[in-house]
Protein backbone atom coordinates (compact mmCIF):
# COMPACT_ATOMS: atom_id res chain seq x y z
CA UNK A 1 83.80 46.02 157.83
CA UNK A 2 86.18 48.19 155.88
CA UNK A 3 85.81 47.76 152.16
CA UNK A 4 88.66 50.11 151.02
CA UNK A 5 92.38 49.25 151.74
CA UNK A 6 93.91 52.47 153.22
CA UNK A 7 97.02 53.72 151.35
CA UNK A 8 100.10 54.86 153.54
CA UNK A 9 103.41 56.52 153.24
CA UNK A 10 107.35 56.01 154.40
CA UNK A 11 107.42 53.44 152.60
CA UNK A 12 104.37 53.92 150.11
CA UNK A 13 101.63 50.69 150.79
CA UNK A 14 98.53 49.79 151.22
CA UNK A 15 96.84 48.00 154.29
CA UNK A 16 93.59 46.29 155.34
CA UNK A 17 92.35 44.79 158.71
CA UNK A 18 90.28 41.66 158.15
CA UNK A 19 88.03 40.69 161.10
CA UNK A 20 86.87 36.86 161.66
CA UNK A 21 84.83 35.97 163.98
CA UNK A 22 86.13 31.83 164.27
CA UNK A 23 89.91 31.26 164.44
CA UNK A 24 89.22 28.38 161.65
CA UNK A 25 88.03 30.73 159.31
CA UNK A 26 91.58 32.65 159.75
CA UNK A 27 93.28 29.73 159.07
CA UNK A 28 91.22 29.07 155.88
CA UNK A 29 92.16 32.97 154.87
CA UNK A 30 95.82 32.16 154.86
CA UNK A 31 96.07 29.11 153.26
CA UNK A 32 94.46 31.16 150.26
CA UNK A 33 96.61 34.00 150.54
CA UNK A 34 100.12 31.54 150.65
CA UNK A 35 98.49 30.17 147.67
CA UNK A 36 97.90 33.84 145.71
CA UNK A 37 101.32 35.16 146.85
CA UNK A 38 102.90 32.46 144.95
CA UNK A 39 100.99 32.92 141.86
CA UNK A 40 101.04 36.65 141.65
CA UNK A 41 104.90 36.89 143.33
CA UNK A 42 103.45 39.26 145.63
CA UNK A 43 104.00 39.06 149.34
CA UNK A 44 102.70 41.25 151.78
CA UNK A 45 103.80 41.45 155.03
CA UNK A 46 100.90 39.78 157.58
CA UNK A 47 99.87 39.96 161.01
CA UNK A 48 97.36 38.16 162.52
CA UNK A 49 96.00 37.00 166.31
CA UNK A 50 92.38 35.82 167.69
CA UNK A 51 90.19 36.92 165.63
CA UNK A 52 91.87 39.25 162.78
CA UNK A 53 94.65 39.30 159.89
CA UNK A 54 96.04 42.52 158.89
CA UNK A 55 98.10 42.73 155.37
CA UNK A 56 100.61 45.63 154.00
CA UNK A 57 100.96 45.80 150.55
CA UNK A 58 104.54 47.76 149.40
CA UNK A 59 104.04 49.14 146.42
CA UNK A 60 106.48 48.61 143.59
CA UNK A 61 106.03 52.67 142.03
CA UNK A 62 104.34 56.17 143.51
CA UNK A 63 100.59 54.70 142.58
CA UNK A 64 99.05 51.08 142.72
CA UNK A 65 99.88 48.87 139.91
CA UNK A 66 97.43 46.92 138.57
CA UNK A 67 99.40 43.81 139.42
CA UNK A 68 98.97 45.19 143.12
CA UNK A 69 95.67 46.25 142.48
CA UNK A 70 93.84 42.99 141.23
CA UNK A 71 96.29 41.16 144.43
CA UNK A 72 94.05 43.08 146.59
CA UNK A 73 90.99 42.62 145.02
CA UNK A 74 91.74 38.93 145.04
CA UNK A 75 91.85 39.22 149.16
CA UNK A 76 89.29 41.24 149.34
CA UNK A 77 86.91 37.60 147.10
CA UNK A 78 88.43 35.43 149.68
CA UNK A 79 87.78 36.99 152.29
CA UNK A 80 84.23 37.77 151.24
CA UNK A 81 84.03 34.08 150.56
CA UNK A 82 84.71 32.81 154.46
């Protein structure tokens, strides 16, 4: 499992590959995440199939914002949760 979201360039983000081994428990995952990017304004772009959801974060400035920062950290509980 990767713990740390990777951060890329052109254009600056960060990502993370989430790996599920039941389809439900994807499912599950998103519903939470619809529910953050509403509260937080946030919204990453998302990819998911069988048995995995990958997110990009774009980042607003050069470096993480908090605001981006505790987003993430909020997907990283849920998904901790499942």
């Amino acid at each position: 499992m990767n713990l740390m979201w990777n951060k890329r360039e052109s254009p600056l983000r960060i990502e993370k590959r989430f790996e599920f081994e039941e389809y439900s428990k994807i499912s599950n995952f998103m519903e939470k995440i619809e529910k953050l990017c509403k509260e937080k304004g946030i919204y990453p772009n998302i990819s998911f199939g069988k048995n995995f959801v990958s997110l990009s974060i774009f980042l607003q400035g050069k470096e993480i914002s908090s605001k981006e920062n505790d987003f993430s950290k909020d997907i990283d509980k849920y998904y901790s949760e499942n």
